[in-house]
PDB file of N, CA and C in Angstrom:
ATOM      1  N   UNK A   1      -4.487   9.818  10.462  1.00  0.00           N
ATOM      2  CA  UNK A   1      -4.586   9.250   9.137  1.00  0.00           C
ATOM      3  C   UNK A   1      -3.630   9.958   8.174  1.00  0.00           C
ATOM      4  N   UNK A   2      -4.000  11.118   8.254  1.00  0.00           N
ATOM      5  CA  UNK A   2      -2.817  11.917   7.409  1.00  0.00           C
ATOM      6  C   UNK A   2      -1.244  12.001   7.520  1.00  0.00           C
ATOM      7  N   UNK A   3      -1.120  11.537   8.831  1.00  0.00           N
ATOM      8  CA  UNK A   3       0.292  11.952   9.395  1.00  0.00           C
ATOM      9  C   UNK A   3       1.155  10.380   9.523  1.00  0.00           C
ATOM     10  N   UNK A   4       0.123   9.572  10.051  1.00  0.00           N
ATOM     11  CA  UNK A   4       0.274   7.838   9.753  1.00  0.00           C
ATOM     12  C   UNK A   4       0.808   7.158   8.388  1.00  0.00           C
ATOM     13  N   UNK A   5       0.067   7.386   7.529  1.00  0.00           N
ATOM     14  CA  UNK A   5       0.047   6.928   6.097  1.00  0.00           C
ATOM     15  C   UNK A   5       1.298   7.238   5.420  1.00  0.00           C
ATOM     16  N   UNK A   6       1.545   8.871   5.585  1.00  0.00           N
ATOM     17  CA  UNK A   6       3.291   8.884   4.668  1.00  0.00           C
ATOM     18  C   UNK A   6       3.764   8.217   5.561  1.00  0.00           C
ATOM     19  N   UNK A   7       3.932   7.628   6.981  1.00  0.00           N
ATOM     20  CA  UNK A   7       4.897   7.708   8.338  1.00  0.00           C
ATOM     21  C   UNK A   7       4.819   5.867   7.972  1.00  0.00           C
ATOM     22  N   UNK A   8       4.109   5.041   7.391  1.00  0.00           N
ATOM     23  CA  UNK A   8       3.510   4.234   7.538  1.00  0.00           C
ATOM     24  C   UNK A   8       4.205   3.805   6.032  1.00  0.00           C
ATOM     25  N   UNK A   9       3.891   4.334   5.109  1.00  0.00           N
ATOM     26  CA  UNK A   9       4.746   4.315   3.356  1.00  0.00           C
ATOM     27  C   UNK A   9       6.254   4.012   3.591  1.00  0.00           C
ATOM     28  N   UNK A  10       6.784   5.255   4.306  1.00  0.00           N
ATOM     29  CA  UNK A  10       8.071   5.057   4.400  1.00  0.00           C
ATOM     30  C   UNK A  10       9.064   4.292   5.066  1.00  0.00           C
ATOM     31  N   UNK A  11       8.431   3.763   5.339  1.00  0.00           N
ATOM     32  CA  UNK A  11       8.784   2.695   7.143  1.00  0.00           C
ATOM     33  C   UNK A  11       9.219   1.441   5.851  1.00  0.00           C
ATOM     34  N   UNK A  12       8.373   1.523   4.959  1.00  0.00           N
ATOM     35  CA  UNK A  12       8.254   0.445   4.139  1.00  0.00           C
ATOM     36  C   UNK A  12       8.624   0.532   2.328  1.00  0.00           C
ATOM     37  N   UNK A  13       9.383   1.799   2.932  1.00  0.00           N
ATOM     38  CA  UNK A  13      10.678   2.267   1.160  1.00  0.00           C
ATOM     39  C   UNK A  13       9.594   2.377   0.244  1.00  0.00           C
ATOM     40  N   UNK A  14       8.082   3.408   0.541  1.00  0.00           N
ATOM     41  CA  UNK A  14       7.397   3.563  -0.564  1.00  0.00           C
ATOM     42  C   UNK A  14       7.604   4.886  -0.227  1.00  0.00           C
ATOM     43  N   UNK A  15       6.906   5.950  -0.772  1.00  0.00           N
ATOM     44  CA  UNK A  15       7.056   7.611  -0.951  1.00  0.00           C
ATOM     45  C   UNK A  15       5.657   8.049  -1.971  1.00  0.00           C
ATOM     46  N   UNK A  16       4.676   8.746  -0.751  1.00  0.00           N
ATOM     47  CA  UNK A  16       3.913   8.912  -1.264  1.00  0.00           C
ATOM     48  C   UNK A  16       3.506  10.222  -3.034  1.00  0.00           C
ATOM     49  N   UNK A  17       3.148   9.558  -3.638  1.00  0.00           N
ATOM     50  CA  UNK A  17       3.054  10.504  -4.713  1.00  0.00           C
ATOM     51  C   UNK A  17       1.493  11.467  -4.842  1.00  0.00           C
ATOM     52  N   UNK A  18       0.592  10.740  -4.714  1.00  0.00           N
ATOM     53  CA  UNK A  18      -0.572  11.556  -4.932  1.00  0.00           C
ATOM     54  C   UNK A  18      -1.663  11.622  -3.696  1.00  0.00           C
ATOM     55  N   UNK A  19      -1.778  12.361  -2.656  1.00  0.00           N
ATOM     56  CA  UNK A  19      -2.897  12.707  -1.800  1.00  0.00           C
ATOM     57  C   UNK A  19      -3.939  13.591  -2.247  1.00  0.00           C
ATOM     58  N   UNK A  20      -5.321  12.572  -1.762  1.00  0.00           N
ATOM     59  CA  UNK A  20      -6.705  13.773  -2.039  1.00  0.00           C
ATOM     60  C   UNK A  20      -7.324  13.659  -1.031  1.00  0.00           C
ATOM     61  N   UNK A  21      -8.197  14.399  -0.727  1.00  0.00           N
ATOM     62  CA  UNK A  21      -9.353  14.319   0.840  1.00  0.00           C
ATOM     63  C   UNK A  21     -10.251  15.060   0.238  1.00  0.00           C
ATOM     64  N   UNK A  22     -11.689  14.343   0.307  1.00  0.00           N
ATOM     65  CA  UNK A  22     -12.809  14.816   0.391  1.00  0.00           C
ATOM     66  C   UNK A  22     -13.816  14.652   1.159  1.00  0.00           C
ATOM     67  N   UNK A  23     -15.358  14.939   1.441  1.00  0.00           N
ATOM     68  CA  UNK A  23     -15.551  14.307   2.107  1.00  0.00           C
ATOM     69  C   UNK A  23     -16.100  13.072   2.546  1.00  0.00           C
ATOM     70  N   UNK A  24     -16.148  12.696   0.908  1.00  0.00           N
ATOM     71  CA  UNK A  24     -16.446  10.969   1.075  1.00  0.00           C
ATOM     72  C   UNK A  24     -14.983  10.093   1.678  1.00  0.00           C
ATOM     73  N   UNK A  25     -13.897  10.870   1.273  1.00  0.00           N
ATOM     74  CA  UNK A  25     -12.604   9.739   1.989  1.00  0.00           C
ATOM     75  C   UNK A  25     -11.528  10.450   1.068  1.00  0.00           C
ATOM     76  N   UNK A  26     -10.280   9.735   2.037  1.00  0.00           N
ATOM     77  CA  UNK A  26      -8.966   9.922   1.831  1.00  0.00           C
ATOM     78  C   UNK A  26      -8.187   9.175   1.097  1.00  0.00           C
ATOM     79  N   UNK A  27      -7.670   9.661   0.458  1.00  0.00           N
ATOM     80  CA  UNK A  27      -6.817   8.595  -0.620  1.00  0.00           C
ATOM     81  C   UNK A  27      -5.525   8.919  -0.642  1.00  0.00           C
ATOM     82  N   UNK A  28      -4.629   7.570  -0.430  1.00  0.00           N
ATOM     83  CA  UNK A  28      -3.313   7.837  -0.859  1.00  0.00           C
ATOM     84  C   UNK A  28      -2.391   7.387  -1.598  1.00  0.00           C
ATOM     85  N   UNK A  29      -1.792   7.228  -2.663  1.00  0.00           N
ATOM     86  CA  UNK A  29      -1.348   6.727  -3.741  1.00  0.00           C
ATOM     87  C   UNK A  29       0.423   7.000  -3.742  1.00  0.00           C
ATOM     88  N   UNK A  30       1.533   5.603  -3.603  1.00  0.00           N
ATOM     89  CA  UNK A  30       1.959   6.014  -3.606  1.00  0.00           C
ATOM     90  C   UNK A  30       3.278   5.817  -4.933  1.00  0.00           C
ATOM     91  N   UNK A  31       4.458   6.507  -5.034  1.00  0.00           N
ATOM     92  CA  UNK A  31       5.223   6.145  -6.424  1.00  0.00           C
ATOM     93  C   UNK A  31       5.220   4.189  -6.403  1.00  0.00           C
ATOM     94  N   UNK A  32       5.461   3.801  -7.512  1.00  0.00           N
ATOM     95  CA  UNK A  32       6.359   2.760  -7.781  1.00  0.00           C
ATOM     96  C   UNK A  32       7.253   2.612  -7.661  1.00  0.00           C
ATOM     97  N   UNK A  33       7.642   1.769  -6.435  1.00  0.00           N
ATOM     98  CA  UNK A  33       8.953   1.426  -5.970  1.00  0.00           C
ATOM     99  C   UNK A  33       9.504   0.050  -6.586  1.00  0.00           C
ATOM    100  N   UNK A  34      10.775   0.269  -7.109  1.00  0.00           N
ATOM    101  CA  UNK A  34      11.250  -0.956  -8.020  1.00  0.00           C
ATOM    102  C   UNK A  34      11.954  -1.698  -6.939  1.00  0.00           C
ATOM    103  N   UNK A  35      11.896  -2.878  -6.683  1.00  0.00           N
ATOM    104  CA  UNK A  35      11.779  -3.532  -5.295  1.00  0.00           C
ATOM    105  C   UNK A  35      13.229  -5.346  -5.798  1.00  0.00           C
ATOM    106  N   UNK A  36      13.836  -5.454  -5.410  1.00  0.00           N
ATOM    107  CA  UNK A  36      14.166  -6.926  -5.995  1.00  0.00           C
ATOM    108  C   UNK A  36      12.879  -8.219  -5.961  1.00  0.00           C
ATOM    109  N   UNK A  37      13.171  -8.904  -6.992  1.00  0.00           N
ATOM    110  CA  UNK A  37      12.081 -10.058  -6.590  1.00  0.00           C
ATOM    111  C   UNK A  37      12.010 -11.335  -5.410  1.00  0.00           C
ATOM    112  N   UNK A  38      11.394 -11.201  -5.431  1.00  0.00           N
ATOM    113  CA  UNK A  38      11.284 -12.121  -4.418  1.00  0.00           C
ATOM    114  C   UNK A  38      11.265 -14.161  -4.536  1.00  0.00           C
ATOM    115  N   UNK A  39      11.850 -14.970  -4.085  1.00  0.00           N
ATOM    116  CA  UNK A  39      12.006 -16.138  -4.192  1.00  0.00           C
ATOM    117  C   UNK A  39      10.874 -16.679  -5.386  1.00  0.00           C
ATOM    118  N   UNK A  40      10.058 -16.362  -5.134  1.00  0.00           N
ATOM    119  CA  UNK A  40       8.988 -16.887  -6.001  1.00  0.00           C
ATOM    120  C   UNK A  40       8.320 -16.380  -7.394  1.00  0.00           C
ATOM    121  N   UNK A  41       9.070 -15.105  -6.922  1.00  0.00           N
ATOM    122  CA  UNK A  41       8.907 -14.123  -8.033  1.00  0.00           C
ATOM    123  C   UNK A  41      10.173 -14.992  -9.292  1.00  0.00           C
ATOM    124  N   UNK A  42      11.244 -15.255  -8.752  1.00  0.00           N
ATOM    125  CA  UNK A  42      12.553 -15.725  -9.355  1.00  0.00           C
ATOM    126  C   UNK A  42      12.006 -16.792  -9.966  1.00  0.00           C
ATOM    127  N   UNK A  43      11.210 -17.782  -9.391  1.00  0.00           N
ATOM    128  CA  UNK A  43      10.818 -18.909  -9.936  1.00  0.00           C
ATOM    129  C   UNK A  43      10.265 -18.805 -11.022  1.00  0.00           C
ATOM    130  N   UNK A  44       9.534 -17.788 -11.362  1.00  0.00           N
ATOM    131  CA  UNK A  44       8.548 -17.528 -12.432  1.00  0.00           C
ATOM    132  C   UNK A  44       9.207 -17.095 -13.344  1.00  0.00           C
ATOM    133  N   UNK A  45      10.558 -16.747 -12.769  1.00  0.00           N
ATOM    134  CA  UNK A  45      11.228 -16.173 -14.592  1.00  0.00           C
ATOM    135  C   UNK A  45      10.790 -14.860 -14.236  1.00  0.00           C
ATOM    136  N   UNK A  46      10.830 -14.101 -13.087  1.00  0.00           N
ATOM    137  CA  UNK A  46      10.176 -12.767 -12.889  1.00  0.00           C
ATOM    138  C   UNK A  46      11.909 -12.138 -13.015  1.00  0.00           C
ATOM    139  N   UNK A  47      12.336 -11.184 -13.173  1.00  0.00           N
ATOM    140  CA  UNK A  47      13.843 -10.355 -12.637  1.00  0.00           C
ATOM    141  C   UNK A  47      13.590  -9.019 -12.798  1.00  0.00           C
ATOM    142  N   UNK A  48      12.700  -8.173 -13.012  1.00  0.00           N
ATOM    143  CA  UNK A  48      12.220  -6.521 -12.864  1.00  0.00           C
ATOM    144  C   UNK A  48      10.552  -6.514 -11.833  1.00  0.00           C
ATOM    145  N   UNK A  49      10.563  -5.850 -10.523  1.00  0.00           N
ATOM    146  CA  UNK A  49       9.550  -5.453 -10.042  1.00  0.00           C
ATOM    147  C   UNK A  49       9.251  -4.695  -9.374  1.00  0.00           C
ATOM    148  N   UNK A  50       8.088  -3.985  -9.708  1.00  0.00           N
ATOM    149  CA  UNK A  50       7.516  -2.602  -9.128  1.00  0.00           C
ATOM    150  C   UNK A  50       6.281  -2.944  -8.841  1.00  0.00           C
ATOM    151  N   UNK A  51       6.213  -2.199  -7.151  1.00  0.00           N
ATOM    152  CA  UNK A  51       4.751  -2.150  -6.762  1.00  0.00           C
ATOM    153  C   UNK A  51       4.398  -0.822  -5.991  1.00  0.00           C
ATOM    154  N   UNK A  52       3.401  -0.621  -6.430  1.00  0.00           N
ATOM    155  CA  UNK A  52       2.648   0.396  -5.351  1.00  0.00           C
ATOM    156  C   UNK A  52       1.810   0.369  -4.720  1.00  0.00           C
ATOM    157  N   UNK A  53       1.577   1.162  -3.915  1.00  0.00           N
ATOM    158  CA  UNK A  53       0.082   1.070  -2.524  1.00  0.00           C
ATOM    159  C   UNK A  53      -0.308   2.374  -2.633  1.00  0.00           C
ATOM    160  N   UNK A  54      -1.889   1.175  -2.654  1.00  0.00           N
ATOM    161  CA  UNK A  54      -3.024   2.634  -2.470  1.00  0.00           C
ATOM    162  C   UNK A  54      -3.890   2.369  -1.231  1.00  0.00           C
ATOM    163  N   UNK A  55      -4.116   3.267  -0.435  1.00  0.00           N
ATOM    164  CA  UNK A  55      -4.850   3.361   1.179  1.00  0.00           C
ATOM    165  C   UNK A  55      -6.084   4.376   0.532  1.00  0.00           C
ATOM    166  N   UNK A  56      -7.488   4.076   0.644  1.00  0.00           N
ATOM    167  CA  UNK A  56      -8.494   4.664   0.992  1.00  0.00           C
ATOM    168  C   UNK A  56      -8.952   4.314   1.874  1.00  0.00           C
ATOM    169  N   UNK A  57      -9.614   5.652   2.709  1.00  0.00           N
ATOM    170  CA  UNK A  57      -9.773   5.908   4.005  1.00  0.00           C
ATOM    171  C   UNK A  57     -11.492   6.490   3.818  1.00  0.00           C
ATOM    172  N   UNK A  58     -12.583   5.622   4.707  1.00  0.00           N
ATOM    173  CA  UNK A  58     -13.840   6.491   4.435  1.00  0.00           C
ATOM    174  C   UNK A  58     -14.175   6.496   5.941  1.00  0.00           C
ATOM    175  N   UNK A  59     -14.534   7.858   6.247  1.00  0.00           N
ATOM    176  CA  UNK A  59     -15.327   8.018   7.536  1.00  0.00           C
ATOM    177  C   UNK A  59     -16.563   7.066   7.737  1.00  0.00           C
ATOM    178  N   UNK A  60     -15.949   6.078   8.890  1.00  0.00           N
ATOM    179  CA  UNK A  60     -17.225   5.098   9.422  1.00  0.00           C
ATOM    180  C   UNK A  60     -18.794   6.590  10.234  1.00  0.00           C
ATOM    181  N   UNK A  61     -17.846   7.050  11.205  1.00  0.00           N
ATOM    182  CA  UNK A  61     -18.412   7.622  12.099  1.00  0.00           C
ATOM    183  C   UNK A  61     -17.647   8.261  12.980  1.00  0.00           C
ATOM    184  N   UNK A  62     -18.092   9.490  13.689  1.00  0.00           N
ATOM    185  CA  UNK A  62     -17.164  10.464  14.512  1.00  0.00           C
ATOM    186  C   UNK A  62     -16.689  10.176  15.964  1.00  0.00           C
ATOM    187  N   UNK A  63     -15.538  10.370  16.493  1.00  0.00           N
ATOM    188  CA  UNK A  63     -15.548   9.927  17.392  1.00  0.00           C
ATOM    189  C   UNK A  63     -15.399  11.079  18.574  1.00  0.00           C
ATOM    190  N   UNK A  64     -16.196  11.868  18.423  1.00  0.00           N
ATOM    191  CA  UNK A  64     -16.219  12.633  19.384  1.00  0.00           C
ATOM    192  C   UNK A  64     -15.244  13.811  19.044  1.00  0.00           C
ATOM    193  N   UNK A  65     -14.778  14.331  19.665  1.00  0.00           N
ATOM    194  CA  UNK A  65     -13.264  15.592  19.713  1.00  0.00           C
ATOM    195  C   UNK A  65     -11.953  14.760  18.974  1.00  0.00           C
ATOM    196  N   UNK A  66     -11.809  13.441  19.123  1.00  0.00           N
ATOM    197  CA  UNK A  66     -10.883  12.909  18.522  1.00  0.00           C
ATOM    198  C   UNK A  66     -10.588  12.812  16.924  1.00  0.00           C
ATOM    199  N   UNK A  67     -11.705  13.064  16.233  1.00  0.00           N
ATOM    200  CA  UNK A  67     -12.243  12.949  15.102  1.00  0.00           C
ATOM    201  C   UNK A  67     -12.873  11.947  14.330  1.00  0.00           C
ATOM    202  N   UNK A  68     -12.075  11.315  13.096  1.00  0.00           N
ATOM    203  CA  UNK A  68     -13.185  10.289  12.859  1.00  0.00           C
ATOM    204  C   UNK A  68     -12.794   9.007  12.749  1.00  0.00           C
ATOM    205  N   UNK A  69     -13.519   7.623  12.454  1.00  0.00           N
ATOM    206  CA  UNK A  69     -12.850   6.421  12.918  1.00  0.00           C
ATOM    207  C   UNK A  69     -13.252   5.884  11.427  1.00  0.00           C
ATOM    208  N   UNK A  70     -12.151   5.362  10.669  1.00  0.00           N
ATOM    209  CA  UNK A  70     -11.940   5.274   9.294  1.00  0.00           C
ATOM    210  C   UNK A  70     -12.210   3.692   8.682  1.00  0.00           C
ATOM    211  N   UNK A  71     -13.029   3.296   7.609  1.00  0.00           N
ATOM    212  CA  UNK A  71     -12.681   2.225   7.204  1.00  0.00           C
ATOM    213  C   UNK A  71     -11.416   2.426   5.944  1.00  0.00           C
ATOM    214  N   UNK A  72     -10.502   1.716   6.392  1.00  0.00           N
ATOM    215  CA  UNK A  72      -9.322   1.502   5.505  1.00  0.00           C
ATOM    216  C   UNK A  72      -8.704   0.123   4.432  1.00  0.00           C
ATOM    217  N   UNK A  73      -9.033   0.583   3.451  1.00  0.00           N
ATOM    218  CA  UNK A  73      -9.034  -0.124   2.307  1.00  0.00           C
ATOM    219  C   UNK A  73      -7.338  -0.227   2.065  1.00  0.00           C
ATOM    220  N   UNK A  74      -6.163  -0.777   2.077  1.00  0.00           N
ATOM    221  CA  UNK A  74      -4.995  -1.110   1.379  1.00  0.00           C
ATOM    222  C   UNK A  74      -4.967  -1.963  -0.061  1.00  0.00           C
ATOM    223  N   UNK A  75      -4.602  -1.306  -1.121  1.00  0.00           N
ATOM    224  CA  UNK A  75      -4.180  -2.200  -2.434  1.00  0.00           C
ATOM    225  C   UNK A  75      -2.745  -1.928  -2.497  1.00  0.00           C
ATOM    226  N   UNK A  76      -2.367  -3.451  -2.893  1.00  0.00           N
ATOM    227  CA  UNK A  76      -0.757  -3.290  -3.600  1.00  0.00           C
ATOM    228  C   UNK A  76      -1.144  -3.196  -4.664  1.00  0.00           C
ATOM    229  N   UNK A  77      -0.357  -3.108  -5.989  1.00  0.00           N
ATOM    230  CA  UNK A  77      -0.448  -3.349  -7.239  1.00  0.00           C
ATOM    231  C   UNK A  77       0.862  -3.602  -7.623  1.00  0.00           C
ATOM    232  N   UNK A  78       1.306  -4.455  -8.611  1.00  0.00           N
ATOM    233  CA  UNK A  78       2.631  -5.052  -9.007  1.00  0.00           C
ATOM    234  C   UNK A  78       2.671  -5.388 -10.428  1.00  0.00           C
ATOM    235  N   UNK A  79       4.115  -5.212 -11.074  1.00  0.00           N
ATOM    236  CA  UNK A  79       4.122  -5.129 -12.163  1.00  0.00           C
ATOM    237  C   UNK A  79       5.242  -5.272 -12.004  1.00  0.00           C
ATOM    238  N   UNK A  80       5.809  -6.730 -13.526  1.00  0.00           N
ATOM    239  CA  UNK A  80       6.792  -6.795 -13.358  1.00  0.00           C
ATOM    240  C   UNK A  80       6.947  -6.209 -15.196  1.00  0.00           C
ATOM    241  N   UNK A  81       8.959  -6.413 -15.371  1.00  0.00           N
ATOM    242  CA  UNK A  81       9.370  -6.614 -16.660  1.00  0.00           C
ATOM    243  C   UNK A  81       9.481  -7.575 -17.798  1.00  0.00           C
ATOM    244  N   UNK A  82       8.578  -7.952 -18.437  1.00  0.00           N
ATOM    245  CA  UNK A  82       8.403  -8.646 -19.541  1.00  0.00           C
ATOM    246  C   UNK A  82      10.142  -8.794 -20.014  1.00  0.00           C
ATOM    247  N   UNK A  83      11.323  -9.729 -19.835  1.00  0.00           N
ATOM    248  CA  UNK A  83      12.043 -10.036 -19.932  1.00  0.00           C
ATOM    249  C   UNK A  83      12.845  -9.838 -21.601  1.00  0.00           C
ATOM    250  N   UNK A  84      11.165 -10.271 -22.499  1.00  0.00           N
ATOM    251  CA  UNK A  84      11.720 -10.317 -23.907  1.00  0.00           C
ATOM    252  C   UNK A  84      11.369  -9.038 -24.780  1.00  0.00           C
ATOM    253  N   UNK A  85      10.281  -8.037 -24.463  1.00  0.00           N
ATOM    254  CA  UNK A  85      10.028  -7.171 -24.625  1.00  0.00           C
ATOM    255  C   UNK A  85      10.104  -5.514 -23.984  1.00  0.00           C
ATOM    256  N   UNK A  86      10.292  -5.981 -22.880  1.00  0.00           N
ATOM    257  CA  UNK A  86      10.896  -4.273 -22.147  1.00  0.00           C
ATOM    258  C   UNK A  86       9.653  -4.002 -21.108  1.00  0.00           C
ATOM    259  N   UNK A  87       8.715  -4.657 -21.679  1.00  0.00           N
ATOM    260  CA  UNK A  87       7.175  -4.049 -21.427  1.00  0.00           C
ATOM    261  C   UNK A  87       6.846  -4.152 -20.110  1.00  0.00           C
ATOM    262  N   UNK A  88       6.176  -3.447 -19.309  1.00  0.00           N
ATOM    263  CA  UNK A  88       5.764  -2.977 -17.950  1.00  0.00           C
ATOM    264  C   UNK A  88       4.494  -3.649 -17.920  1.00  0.00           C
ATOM    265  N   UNK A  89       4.058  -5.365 -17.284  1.00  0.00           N
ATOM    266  CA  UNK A  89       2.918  -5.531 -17.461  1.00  0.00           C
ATOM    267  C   UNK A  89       2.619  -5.919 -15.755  1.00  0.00           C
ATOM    268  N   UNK A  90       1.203  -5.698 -15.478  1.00  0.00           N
ATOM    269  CA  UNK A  90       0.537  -5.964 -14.213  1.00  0.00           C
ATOM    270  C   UNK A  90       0.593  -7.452 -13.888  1.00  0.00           C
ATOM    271  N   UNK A  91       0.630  -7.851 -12.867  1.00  0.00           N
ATOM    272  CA  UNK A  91       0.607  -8.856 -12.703  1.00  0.00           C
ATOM    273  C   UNK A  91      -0.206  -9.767 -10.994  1.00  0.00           C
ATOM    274  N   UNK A  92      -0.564 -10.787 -10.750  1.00  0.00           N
ATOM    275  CA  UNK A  92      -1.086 -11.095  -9.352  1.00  0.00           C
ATOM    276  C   UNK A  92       0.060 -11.114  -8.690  1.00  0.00           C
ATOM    277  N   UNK A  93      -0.109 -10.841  -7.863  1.00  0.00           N
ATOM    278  CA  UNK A  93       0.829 -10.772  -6.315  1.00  0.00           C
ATOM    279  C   UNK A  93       1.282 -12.439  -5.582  1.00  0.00           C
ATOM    280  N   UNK A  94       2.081 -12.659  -5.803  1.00  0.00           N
ATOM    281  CA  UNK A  94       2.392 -14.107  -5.490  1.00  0.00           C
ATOM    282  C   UNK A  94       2.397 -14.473  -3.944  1.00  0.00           C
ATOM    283  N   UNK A  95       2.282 -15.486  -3.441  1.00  0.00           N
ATOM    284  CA  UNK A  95       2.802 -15.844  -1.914  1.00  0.00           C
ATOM    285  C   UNK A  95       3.623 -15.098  -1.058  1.00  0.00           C
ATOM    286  N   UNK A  96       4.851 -14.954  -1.296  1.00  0.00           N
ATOM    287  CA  UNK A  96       5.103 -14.128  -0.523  1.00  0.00           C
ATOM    288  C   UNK A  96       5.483 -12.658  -0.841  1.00  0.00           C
ATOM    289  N   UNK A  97       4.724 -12.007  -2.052  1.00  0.00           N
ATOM    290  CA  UNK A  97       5.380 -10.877  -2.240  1.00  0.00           C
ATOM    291  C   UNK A  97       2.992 -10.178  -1.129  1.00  0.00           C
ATOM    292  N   UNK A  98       2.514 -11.203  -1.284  1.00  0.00           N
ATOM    293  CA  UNK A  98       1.084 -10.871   0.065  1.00  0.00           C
ATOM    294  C   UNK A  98       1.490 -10.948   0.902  1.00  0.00           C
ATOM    295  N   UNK A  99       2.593 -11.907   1.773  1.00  0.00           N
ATOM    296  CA  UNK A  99       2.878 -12.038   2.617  1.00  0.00           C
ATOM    297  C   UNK A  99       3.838 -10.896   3.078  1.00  0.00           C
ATOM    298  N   UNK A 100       4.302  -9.647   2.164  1.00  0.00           N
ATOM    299  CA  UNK A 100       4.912  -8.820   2.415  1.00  0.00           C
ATOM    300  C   UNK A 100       4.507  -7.700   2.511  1.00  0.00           C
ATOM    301  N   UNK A 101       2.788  -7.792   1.825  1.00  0.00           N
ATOM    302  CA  UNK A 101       1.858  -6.819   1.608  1.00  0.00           C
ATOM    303  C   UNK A 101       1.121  -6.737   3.249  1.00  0.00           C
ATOM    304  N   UNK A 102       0.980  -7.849   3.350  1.00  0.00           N
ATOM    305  CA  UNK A 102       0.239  -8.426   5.010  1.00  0.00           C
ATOM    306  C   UNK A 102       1.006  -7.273   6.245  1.00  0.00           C
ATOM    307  N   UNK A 103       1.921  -7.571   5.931  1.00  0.00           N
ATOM    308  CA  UNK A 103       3.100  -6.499   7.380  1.00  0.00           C
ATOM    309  C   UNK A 103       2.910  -5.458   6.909  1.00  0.00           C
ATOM    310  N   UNK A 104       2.428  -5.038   5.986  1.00  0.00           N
ATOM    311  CA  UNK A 104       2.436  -3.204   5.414  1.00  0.00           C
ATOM    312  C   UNK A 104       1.323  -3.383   6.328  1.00  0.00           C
ATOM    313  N   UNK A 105       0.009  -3.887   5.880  1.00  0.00           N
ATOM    314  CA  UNK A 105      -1.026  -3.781   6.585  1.00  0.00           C
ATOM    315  C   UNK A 105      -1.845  -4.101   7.756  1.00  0.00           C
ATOM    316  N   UNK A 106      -0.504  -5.156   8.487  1.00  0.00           N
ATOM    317  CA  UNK A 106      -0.630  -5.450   9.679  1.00  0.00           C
ATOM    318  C   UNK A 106      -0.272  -3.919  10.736  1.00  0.00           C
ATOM    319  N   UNK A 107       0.670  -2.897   9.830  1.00  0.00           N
ATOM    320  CA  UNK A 107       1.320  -1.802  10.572  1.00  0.00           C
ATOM    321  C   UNK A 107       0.529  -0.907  10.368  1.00  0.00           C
ATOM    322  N   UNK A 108      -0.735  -0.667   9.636  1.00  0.00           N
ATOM    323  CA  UNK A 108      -1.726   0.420   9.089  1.00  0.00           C
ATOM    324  C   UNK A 108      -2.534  -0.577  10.579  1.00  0.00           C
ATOM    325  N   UNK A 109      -3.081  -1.167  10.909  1.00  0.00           N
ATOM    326  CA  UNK A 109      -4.240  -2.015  11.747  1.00  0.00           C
ATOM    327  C   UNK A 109      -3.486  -1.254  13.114  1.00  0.00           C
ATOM    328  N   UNK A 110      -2.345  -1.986  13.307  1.00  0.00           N
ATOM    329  CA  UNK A 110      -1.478  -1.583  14.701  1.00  0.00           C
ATOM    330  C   UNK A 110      -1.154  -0.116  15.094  1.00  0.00           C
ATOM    331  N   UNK A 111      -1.141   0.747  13.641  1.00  0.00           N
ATOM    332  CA  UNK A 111      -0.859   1.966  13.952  1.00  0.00           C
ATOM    333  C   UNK A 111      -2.398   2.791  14.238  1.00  0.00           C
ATOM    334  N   UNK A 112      -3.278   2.313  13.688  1.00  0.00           N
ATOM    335  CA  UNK A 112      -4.675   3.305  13.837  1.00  0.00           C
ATOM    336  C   UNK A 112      -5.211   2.489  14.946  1.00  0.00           C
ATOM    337  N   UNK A 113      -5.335   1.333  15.434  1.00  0.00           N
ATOM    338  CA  UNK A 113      -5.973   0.488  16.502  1.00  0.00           C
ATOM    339  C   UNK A 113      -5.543   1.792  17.785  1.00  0.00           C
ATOM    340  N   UNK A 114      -4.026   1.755  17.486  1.00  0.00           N
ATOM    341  CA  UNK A 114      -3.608   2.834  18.621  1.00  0.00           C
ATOM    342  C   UNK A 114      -3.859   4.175  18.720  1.00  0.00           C
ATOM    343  N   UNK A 115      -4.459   4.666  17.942  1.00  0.00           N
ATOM    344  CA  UNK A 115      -5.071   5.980  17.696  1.00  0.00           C
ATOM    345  C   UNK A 115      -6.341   6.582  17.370  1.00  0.00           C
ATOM    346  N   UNK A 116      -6.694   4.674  17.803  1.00  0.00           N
ATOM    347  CA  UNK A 116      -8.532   4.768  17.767  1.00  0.00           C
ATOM    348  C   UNK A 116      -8.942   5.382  16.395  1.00  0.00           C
ATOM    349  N   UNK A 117      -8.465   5.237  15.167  1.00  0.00           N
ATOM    350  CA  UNK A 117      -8.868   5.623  13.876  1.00  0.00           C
ATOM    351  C   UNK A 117     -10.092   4.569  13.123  1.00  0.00           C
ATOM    352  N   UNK A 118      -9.908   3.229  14.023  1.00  0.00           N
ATOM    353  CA  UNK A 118     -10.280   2.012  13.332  1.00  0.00           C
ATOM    354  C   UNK A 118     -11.480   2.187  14.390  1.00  0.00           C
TER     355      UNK A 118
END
């Protein structure tokens, strides 16, 4: 989980900024990466965007010597540039900028499936 997640960020031009572990769960938070928009994003009159990902991780149950087998939570969050004002506002995640979120988290499923984390 620990070693996955930056390995897992970067694969995908994010860079993690803030890690915590306790023992309710793991959290990982990472910078805002200013990203080009995407087809649909363009449609909207979108032309500035930043998103980040957050992974919390809570111990389901132990798996023996291997350690523990995690439920894993992924959020994007996205925010584009208000065009007429400068302003940094949040925004929903369109078609395919989920559909780009989906392969981040199709590679968090594929990478812990294989390491028995899940």
């Amino acid at each position: 989980m620990k070693i996955e997640t930056p390995r897992i960020f970067s694969r995908f031009g994010y860079e993690v900024q803030r890690q915590e572990e306790s023992l309710s769960d793991v959290y990982f938070e990472s910078r805002w990466r200013k990203r080009p928009p995407l087809e649909d994003e363009v449609q909207l009159g979108i032309r500035q965007v930043n998103t980040r990902l957050i992974v919390r991780a809570t111990p389901r149950a132990t798996a023996g010597s291997s350690g523990h087998i995690y439920k894993v939570t992924l959020i994007a969050e996205n925010q584009y540039q208000d065009s007429e004002t400068g302003e940094w506002k949040f925004s929903p995640l369109t078609e395919q900028a989920i559909a780009k979120i989906e392969e981040i988290a199709d590679a968090f499923k594929t990478e812990f499936q294989v390491k028995g984390l899940n």
